[in-house]
N, C-alpha and C. Protein backbone atom coordinates (compact mmCIF):
# COMPACT_ATOMS: atom_id res chain seq x y z
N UNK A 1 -9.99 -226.49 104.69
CA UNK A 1 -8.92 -227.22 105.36
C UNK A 1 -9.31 -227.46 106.82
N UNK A 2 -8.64 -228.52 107.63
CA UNK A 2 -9.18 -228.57 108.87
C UNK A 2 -7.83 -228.63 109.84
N UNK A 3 -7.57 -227.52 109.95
CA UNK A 3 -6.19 -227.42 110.99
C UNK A 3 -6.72 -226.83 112.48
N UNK A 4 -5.99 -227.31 113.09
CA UNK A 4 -6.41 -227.41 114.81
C UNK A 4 -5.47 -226.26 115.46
N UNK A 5 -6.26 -225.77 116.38
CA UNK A 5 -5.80 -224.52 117.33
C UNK A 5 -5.40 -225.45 119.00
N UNK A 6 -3.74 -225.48 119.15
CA UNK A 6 -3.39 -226.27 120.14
C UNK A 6 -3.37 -225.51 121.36
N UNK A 7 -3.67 -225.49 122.64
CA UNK A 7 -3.84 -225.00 123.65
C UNK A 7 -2.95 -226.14 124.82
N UNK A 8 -2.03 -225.44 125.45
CA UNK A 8 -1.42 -226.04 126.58
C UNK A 8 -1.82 -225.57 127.72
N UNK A 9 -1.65 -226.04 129.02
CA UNK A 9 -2.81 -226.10 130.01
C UNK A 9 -3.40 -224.68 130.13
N UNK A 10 -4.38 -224.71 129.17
CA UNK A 10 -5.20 -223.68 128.67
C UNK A 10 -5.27 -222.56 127.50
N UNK A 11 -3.77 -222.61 127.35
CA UNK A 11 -3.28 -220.96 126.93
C UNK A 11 -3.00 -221.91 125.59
N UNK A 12 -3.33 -220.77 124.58
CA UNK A 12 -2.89 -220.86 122.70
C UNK A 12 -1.34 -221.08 122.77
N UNK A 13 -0.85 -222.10 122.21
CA UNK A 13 0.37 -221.95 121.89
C UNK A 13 1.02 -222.52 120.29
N UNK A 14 -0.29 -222.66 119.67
CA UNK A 14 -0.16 -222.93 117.94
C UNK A 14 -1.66 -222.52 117.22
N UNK A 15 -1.55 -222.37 116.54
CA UNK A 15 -2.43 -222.45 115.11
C UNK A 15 -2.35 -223.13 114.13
N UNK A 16 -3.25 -223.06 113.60
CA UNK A 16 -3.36 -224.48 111.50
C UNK A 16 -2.25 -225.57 112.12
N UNK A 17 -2.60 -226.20 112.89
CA UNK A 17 -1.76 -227.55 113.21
C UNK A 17 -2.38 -228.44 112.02
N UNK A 18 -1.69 -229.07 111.15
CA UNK A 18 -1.92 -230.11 110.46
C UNK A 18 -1.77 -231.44 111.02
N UNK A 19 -0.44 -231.87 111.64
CA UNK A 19 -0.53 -233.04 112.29
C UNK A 19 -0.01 -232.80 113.82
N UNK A 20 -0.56 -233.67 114.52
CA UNK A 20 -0.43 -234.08 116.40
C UNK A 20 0.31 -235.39 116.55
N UNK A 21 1.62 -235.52 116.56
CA UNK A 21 2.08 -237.14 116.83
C UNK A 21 2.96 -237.20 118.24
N UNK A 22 2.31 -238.34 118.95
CA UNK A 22 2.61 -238.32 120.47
C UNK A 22 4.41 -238.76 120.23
N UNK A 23 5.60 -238.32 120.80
CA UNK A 23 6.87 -238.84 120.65
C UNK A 23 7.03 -239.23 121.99
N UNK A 24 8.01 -240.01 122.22
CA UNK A 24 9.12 -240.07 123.45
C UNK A 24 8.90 -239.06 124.50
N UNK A 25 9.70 -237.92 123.84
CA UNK A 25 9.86 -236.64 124.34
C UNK A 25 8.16 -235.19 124.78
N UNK A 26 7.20 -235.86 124.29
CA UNK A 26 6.73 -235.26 124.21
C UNK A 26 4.95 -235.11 122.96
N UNK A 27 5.26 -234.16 122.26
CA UNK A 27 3.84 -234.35 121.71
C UNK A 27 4.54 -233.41 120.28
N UNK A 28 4.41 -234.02 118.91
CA UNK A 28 5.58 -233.12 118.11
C UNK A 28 4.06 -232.62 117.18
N UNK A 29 4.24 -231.44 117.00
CA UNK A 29 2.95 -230.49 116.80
C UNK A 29 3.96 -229.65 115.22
N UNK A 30 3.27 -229.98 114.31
CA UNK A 30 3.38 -229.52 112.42
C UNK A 30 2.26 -228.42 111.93
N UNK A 31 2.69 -227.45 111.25
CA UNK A 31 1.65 -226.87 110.59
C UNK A 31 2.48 -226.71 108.88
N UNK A 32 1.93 -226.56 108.17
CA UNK A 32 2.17 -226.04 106.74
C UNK A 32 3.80 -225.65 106.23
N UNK A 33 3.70 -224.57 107.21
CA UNK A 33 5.13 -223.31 106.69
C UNK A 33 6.14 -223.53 107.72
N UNK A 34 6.02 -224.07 108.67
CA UNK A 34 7.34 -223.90 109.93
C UNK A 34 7.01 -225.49 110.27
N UNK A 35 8.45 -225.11 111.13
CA UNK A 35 9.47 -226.68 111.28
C UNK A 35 8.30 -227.19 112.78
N UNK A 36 8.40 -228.31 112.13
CA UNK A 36 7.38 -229.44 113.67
C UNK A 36 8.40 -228.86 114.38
N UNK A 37 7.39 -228.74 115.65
CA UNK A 37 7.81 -228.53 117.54
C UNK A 37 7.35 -229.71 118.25
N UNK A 38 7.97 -229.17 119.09
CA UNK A 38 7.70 -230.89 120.47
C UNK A 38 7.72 -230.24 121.23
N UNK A 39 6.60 -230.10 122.10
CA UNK A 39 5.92 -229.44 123.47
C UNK A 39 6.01 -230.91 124.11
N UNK A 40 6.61 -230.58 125.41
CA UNK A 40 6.97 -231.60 126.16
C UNK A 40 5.85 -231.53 127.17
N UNK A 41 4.26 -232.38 126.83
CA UNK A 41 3.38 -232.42 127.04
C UNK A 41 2.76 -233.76 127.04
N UNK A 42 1.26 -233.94 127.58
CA UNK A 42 0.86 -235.18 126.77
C UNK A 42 -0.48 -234.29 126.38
N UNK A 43 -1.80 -235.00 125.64
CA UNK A 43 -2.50 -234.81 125.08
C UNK A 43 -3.15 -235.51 125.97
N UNK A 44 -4.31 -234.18 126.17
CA UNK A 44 -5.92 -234.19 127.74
C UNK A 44 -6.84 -234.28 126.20
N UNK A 45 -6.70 -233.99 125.43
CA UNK A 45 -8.57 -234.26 124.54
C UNK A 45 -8.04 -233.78 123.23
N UNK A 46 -9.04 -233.99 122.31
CA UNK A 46 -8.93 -233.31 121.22
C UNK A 46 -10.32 -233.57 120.58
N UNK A 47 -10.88 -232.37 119.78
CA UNK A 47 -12.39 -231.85 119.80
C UNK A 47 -12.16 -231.63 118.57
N UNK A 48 -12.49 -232.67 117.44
CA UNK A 48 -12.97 -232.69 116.00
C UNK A 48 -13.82 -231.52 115.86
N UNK A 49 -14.77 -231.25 116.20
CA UNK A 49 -15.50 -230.35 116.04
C UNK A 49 -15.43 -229.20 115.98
N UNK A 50 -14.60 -228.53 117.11
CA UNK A 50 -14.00 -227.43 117.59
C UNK A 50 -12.79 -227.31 116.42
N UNK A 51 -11.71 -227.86 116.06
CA UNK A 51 -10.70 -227.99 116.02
C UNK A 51 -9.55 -227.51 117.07
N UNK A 52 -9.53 -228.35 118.21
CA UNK A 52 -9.34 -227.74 119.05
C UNK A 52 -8.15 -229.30 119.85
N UNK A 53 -6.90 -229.01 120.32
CA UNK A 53 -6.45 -229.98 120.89
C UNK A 53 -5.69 -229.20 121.90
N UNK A 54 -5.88 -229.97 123.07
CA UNK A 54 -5.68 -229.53 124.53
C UNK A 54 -4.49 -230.49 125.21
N UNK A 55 -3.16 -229.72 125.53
CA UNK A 55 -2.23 -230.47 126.42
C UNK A 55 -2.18 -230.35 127.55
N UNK A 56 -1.62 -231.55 128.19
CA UNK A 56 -0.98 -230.84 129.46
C UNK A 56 -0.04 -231.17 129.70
N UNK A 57 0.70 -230.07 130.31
CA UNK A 57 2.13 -229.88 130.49
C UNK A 57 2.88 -231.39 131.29
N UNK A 58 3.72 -231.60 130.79
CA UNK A 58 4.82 -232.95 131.47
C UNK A 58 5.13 -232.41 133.24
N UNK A 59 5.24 -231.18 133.74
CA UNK A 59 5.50 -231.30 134.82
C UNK A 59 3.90 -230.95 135.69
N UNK A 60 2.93 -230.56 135.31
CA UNK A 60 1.94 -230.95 135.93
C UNK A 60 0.81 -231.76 135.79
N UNK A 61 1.24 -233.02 134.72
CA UNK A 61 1.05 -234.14 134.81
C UNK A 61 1.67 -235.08 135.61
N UNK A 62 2.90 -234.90 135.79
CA UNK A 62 3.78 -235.71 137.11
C UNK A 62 3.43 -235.09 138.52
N UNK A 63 2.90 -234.06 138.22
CA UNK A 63 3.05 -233.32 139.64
C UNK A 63 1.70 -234.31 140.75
N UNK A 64 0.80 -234.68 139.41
CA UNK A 64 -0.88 -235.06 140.11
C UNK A 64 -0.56 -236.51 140.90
């Protein structure tokens, strides 16, 4: 399976992410067994390789 380990400005804050879909509000983050979340973020990269997708936070993205 290829599920992604999500990191917000830096720090783990999911595992086995199946899907990443950018919303309105945010960035709404799914895995398998529990209910999609929306980290009120945008999306800095994401590394096929790694399985690895990197946010950054909505207030220190406005902040720059």
């Amino acid at each position: 399976m290829c599920q992604a380990t999500v990191f917000l400005d830096g720090d783990k804050i999911l595992e086995d992410v199946i899907q990443v879909r950018p919303t309105q509000n945010g960035v709404e983050l799914s895995t398998l067994f529990e209910e999609p979340r929306i980290v009120k973020a945008s999306i800095r990269d994401i590394d096929l390789l790694k399985h690895t997708v990197h946010l950054s936070s909505s207030e220190r993205a406005e902040g720059k």
